[in-house]
N, C-alpha and C. Protein backbone atom coordinates (compact mmCIF):
# COMPACT_ATOMS: atom_id res chain seq x y z
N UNK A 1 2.94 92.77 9.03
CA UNK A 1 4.30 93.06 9.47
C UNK A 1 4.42 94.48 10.01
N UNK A 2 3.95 95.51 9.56
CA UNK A 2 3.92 96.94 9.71
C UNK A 2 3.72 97.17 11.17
N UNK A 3 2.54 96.14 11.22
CA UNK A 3 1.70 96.40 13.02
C UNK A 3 2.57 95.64 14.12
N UNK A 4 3.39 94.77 13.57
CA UNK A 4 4.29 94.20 14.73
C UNK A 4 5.74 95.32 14.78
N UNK A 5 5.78 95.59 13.50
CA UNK A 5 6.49 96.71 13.62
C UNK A 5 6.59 98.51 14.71
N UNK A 6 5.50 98.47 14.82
CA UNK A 6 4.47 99.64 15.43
C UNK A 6 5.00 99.44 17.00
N UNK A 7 4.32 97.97 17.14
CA UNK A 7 4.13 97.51 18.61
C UNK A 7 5.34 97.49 18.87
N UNK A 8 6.28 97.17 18.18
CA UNK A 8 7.72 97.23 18.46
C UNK A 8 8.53 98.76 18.86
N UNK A 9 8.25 99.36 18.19
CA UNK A 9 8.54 100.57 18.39
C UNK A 9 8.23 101.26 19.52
N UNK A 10 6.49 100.78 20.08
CA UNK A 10 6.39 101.32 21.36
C UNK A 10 7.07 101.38 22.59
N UNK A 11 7.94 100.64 22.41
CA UNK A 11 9.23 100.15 23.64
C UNK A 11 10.79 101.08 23.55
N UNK A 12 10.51 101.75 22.45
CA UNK A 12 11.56 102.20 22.30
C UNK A 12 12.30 103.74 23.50
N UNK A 13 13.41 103.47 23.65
CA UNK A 13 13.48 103.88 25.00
C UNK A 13 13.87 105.66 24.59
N UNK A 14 13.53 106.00 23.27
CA UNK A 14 13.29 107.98 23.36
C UNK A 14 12.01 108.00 23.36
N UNK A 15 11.78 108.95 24.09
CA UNK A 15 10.27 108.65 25.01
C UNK A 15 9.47 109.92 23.63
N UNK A 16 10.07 110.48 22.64
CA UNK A 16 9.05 111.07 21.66
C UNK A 16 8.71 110.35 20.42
N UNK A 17 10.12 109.45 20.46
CA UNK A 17 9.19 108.29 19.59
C UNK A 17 8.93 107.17 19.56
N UNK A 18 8.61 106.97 20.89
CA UNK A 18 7.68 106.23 21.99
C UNK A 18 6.47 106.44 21.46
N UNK A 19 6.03 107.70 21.98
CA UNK A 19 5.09 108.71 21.90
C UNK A 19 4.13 108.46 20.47
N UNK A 20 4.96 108.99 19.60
CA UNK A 20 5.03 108.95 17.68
C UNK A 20 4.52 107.36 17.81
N UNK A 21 5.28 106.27 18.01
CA UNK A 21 4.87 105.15 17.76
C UNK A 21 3.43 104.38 18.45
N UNK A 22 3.42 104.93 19.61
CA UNK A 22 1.59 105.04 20.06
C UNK A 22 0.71 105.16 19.61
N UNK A 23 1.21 106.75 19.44
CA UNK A 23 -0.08 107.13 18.30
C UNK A 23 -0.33 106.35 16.97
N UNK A 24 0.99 106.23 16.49
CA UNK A 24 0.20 105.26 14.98
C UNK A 24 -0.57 103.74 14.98
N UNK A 25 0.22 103.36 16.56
CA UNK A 25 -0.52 102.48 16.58
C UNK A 25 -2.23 102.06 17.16
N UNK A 26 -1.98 102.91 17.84
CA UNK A 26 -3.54 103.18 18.03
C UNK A 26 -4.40 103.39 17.21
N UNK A 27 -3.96 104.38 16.19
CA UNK A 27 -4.83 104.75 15.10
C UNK A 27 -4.74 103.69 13.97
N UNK A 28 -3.67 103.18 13.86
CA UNK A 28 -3.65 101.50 13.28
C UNK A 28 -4.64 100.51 13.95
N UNK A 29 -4.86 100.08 14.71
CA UNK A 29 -5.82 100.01 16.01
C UNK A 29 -7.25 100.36 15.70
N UNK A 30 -7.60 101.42 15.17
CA UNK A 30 -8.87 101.89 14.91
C UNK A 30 -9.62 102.03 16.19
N UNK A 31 -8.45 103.09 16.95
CA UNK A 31 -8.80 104.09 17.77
C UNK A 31 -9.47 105.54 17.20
N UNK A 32 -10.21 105.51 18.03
CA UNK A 32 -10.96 106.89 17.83
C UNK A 32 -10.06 108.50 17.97
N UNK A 33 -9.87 109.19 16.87
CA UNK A 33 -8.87 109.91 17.33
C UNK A 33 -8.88 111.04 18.23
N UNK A 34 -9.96 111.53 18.58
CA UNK A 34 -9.84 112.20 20.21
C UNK A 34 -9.52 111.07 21.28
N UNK A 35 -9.58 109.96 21.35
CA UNK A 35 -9.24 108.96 22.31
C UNK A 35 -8.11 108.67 22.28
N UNK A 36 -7.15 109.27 21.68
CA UNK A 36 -5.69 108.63 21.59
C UNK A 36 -4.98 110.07 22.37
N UNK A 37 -4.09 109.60 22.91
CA UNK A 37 -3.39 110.64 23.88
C UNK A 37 -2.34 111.12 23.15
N UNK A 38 -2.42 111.71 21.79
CA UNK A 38 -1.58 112.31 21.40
C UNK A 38 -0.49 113.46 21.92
N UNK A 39 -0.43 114.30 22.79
CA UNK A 39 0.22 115.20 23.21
C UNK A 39 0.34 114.92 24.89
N UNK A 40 1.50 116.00 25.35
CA UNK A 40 2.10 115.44 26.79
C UNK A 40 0.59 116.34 27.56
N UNK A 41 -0.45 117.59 27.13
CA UNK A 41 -1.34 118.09 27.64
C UNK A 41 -2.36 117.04 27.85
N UNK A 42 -2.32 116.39 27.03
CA UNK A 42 -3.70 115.12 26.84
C UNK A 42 -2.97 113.63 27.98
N UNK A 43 -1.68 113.23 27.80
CA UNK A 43 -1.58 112.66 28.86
C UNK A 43 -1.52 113.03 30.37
N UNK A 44 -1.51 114.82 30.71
CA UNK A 44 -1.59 115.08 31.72
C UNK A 44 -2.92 114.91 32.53
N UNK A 45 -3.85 115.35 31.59
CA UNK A 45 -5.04 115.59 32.02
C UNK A 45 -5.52 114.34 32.07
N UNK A 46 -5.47 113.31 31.40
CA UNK A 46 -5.80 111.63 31.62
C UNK A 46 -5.43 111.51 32.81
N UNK A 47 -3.67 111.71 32.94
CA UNK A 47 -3.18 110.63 34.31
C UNK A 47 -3.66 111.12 35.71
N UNK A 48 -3.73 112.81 35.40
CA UNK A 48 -4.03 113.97 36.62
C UNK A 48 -5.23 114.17 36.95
């Protein structure tokens, strides 16, 4: 339930806990945690 919870959250339309809800889910996910785009510097340099 938690993880549909998560995924749910990612939609949410304040874009910092948008953000917040990414990250946990990724790392819920068993993402690697330099691989998760935690901060707006780390999504710059990804998208840029």
């Amino acid at each position: 339930m938690k993880f549909n919870n998560l995924i749910e959250n990612t939609f949410c339309p304040n874009f910092r806990e948008m953000l917040k809800s990414s990250v946990e889910l990724a790392k819920a996910a068993g993402v690697e945690e330099d691989s998760i785009l935690d901060s707006m510097n780390k999504i710059d340099d990804y998208f840029v």
